[in-house]
N, C-alpha and C. Protein backbone atom coordinates (compact mmCIF):
# COMPACT_ATOMS: atom_id res chain seq x y z
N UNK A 1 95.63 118.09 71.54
CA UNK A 1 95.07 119.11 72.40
C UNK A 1 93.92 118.50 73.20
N UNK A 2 93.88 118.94 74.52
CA UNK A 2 93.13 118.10 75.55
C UNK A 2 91.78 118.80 75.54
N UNK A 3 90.62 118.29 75.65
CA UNK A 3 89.10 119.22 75.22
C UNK A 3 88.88 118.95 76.65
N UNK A 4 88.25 120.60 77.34
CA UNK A 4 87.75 120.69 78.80
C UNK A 4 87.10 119.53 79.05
N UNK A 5 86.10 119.09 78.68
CA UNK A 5 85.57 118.17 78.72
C UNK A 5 86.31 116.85 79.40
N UNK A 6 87.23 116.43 78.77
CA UNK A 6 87.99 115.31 78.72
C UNK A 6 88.86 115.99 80.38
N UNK A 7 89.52 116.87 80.34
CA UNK A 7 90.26 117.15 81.50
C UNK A 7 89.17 117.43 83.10
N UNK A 8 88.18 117.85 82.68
CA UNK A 8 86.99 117.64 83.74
C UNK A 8 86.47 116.30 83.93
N UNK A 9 86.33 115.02 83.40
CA UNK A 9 86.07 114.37 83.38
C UNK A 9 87.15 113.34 84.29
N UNK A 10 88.59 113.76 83.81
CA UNK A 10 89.91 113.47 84.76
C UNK A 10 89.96 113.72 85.86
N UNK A 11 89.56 115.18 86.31
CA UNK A 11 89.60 115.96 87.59
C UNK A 11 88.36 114.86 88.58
N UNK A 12 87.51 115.03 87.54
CA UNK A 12 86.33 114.42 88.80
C UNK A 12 86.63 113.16 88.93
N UNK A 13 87.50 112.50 87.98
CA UNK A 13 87.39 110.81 88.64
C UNK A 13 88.42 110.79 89.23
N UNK A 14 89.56 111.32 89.13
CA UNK A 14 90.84 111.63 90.12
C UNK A 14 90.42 111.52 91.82
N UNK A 15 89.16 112.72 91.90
CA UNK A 15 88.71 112.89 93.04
C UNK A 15 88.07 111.98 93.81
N UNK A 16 87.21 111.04 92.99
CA UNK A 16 86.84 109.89 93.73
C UNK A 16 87.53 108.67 93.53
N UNK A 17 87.81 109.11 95.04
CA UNK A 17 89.19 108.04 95.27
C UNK A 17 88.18 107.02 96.41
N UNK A 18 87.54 106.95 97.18
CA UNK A 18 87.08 106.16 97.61
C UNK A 18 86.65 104.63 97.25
N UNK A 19 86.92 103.89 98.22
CA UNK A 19 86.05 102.65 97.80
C UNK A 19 84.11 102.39 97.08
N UNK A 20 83.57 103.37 98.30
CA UNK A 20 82.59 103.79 97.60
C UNK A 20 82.27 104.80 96.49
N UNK A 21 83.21 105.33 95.86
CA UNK A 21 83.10 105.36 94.37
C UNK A 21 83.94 105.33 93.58
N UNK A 22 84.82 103.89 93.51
CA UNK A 22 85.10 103.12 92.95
C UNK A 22 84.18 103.04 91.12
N UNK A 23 82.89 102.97 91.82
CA UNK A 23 82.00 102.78 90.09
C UNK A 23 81.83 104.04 89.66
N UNK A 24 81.52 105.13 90.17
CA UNK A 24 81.67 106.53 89.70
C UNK A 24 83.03 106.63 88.57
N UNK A 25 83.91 106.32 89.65
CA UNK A 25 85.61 107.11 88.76
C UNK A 25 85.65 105.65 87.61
N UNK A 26 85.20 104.05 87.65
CA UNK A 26 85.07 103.54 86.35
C UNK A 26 84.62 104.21 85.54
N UNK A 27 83.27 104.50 85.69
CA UNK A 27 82.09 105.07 84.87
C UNK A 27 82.62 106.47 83.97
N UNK A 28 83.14 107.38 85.33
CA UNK A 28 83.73 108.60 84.34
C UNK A 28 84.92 108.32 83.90
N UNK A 29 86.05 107.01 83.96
CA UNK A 29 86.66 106.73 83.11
C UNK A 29 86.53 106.54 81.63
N UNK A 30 85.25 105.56 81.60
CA UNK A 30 84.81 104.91 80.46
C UNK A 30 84.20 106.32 79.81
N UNK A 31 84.13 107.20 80.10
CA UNK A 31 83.75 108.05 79.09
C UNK A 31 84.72 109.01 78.03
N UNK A 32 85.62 108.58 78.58
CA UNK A 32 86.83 108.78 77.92
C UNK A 32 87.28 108.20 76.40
N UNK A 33 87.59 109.00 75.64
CA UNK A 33 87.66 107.84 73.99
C UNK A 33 89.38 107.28 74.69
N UNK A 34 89.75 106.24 74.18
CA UNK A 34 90.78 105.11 74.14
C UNK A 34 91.63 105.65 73.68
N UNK A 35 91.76 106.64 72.86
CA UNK A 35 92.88 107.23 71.96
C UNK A 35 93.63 107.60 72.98
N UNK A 36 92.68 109.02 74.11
CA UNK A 36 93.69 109.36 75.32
C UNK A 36 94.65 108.40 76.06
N UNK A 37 94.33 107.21 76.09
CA UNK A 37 94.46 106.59 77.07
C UNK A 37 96.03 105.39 76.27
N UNK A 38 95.79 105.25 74.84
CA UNK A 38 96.98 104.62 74.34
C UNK A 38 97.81 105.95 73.66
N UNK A 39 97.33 107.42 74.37
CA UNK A 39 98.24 108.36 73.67
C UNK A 39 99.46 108.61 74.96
N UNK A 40 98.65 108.52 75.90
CA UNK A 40 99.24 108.75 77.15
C UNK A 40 100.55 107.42 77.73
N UNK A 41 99.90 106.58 77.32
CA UNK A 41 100.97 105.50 77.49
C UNK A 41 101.81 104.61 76.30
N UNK A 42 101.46 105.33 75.41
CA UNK A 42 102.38 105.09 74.14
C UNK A 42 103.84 105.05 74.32
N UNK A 43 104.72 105.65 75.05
CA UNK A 43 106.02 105.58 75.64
C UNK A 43 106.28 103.89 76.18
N UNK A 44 105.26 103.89 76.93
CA UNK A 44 105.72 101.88 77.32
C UNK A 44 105.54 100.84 76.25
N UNK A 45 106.16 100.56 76.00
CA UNK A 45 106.11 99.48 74.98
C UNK A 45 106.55 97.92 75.67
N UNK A 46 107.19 97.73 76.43
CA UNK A 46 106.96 96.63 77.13
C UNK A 46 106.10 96.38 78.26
N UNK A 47 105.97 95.27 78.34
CA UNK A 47 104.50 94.66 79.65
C UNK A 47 105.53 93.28 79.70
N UNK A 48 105.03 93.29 81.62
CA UNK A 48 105.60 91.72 81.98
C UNK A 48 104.38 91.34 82.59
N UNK A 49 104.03 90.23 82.92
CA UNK A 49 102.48 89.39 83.29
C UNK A 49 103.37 88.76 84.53
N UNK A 50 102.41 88.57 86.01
CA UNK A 50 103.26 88.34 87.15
C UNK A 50 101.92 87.70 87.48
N UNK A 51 102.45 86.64 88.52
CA UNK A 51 101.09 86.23 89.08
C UNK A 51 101.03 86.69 90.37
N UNK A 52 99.89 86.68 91.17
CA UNK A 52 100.56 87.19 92.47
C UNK A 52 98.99 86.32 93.15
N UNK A 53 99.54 85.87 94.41
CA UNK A 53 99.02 84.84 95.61
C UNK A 53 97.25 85.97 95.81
N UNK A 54 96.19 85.39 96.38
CA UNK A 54 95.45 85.89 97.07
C UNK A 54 95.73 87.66 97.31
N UNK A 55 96.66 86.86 98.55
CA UNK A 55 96.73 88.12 99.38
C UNK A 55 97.40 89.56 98.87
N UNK A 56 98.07 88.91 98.37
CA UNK A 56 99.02 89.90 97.46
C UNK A 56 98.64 90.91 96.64
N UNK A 57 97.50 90.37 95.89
CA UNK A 57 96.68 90.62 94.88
C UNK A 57 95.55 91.62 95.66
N UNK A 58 94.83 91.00 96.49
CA UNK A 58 93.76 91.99 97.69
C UNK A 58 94.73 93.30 98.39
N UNK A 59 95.68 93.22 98.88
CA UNK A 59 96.40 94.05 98.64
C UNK A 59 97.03 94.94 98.12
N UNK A 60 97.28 94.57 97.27
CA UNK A 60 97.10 95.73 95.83
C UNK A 60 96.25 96.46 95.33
N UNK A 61 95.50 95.77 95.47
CA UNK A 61 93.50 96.26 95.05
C UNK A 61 93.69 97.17 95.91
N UNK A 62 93.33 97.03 97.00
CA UNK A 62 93.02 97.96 98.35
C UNK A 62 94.09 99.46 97.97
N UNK A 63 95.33 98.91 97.94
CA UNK A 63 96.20 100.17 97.95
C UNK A 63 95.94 101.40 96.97
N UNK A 64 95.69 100.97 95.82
CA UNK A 64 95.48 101.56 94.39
C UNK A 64 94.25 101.79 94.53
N UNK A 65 93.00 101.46 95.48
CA UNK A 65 91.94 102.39 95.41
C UNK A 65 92.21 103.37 96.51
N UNK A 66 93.20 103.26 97.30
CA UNK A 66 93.59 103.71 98.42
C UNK A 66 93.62 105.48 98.10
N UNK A 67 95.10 105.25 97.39
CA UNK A 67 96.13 105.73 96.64
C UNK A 67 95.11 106.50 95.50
N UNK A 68 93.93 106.14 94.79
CA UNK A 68 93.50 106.52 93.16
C UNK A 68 94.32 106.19 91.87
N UNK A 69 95.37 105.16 92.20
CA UNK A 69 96.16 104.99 90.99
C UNK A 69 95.52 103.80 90.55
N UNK A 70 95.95 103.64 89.58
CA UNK A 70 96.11 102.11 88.95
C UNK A 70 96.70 101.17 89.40
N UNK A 71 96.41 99.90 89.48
CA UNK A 71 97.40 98.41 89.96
C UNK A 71 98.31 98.47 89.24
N UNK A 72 98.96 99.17 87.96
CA UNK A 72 100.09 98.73 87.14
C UNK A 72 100.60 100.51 87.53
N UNK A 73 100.01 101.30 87.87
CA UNK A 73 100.83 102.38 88.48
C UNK A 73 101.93 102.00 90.34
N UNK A 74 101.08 101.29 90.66
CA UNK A 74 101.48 101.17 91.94
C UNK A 74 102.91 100.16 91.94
N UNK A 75 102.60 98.91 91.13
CA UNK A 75 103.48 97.91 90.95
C UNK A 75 104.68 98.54 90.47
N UNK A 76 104.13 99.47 89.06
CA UNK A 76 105.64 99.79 88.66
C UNK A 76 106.42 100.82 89.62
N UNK A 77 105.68 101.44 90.72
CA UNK A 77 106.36 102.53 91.62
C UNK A 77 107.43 101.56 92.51
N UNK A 78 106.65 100.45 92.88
CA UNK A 78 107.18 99.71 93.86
C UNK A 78 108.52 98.39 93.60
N UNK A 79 107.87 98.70 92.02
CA UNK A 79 109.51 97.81 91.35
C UNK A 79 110.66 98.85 91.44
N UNK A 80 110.61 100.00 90.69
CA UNK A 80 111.64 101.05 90.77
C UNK A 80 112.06 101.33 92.13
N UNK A 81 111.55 100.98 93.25
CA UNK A 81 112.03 101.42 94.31
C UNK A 81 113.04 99.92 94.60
N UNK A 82 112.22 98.86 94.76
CA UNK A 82 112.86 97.84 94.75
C UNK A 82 114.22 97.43 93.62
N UNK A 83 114.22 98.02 92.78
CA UNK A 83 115.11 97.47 91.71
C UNK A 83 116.15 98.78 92.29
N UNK A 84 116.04 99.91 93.08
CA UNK A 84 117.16 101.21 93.69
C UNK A 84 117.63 100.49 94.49
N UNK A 85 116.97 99.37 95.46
CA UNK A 85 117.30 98.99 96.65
C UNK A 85 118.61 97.79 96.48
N UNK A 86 117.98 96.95 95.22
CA UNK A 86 118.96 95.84 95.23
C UNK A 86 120.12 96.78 94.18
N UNK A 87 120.32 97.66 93.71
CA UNK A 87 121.40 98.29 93.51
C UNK A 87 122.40 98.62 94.03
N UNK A 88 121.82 99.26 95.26
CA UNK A 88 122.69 99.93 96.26
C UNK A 88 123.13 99.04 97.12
N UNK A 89 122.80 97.48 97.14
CA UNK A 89 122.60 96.48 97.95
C UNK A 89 124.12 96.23 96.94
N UNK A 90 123.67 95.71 95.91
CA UNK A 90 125.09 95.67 94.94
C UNK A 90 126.20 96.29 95.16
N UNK A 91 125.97 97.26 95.51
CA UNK A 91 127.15 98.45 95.49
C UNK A 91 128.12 98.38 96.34
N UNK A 92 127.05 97.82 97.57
CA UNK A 92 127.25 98.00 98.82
C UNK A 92 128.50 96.59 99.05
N UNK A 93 127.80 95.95 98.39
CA UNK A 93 128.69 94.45 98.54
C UNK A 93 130.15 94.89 97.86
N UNK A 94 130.24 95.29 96.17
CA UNK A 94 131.26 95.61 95.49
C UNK A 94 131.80 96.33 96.51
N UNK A 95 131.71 97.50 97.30
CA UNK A 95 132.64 98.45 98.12
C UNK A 95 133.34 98.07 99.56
N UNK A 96 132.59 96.70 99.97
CA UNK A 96 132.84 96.41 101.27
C UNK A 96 134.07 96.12 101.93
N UNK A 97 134.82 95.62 100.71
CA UNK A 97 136.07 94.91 100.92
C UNK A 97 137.22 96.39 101.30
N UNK A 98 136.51 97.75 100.40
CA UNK A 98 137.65 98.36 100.38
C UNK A 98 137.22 99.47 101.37
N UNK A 99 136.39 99.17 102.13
CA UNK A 99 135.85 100.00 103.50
C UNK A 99 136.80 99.30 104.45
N UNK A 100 136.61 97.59 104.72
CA UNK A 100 136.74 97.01 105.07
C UNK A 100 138.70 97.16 105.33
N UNK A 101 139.22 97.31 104.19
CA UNK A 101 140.79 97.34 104.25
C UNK A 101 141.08 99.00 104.64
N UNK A 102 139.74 99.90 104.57
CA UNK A 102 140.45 101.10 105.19
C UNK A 102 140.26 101.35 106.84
N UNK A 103 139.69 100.19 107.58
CA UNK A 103 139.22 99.91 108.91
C UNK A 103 137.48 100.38 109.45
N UNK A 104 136.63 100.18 108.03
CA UNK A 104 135.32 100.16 108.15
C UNK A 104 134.93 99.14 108.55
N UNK A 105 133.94 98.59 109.68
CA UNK A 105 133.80 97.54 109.76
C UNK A 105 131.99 97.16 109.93
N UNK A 106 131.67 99.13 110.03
CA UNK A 106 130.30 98.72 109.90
C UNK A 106 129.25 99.58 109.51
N UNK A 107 127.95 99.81 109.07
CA UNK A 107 127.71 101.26 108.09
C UNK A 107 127.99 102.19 109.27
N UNK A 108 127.20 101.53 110.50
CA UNK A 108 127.21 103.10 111.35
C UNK A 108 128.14 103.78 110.98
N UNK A 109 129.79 103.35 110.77
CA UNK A 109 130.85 103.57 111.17
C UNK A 109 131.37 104.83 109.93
N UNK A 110 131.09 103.96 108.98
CA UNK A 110 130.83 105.00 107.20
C UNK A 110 129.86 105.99 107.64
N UNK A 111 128.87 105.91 108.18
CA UNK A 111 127.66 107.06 108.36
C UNK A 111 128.44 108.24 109.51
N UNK A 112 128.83 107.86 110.41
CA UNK A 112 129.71 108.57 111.52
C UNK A 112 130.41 109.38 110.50
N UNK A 113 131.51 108.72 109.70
CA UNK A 113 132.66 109.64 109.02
C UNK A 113 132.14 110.41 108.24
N UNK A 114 130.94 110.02 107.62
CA UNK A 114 130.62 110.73 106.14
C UNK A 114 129.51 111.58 106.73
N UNK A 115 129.00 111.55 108.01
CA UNK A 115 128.10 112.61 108.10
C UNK A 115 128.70 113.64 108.45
């Protein structure tokens, strides 16, 4: 059971999403006991470690204070989208041949029929 306290403490650091208070929403993070925080993500049990260039990395930063999420909220949004993309990319390849033998020759052409 979540104590007002603890859910006010969420609300207000949620809200400062800015760069300039950045140390605010740490600060009212850290006031948080740890329990919440490995109760809430107790479901993940795996972690992968990635390195990422400079820019990549400043980039990320920026977005996720952008955004108010976390760097491992943002990454994992942006893998799941990426890991939909090379799926359908898959799919796309497996089906081509038999578009291809029914006189598909190009998406427009699938998008035309199927819209």
């Amino acid at each position: 059971m979540e104590l007002p306290l603890f859910t006010a403490v969420k609300v207000r650091a949620a809200q400062a999403r800015s760069s300039a208070n950045a140390v605010l929403r740490r600060d009212l993070m850290s006031l948080l006991p740890d329990e919440l925080f490995s109760h809430t993500l107790s479901y993940m049990k795996d972690a992968v470690t990635i390195r990422l260039d400079r820019d990549l990395a400043r980039q990320l930063a920026q977005m996720s204070r952008r955004l108010g999420r976390t760097r491992s909220a943002v990454v994992r949004d942006a893998l799941r989208r990426q890991l939909a993309l090379l799926q359908f990319e898959e799919l796309r390849q497996r089906v081509a041949p038999f578009a291809e033998a029914a006189g598909y020759l190009s998406d427009e052409e699938i998008f035309r029929d199927v819209s």
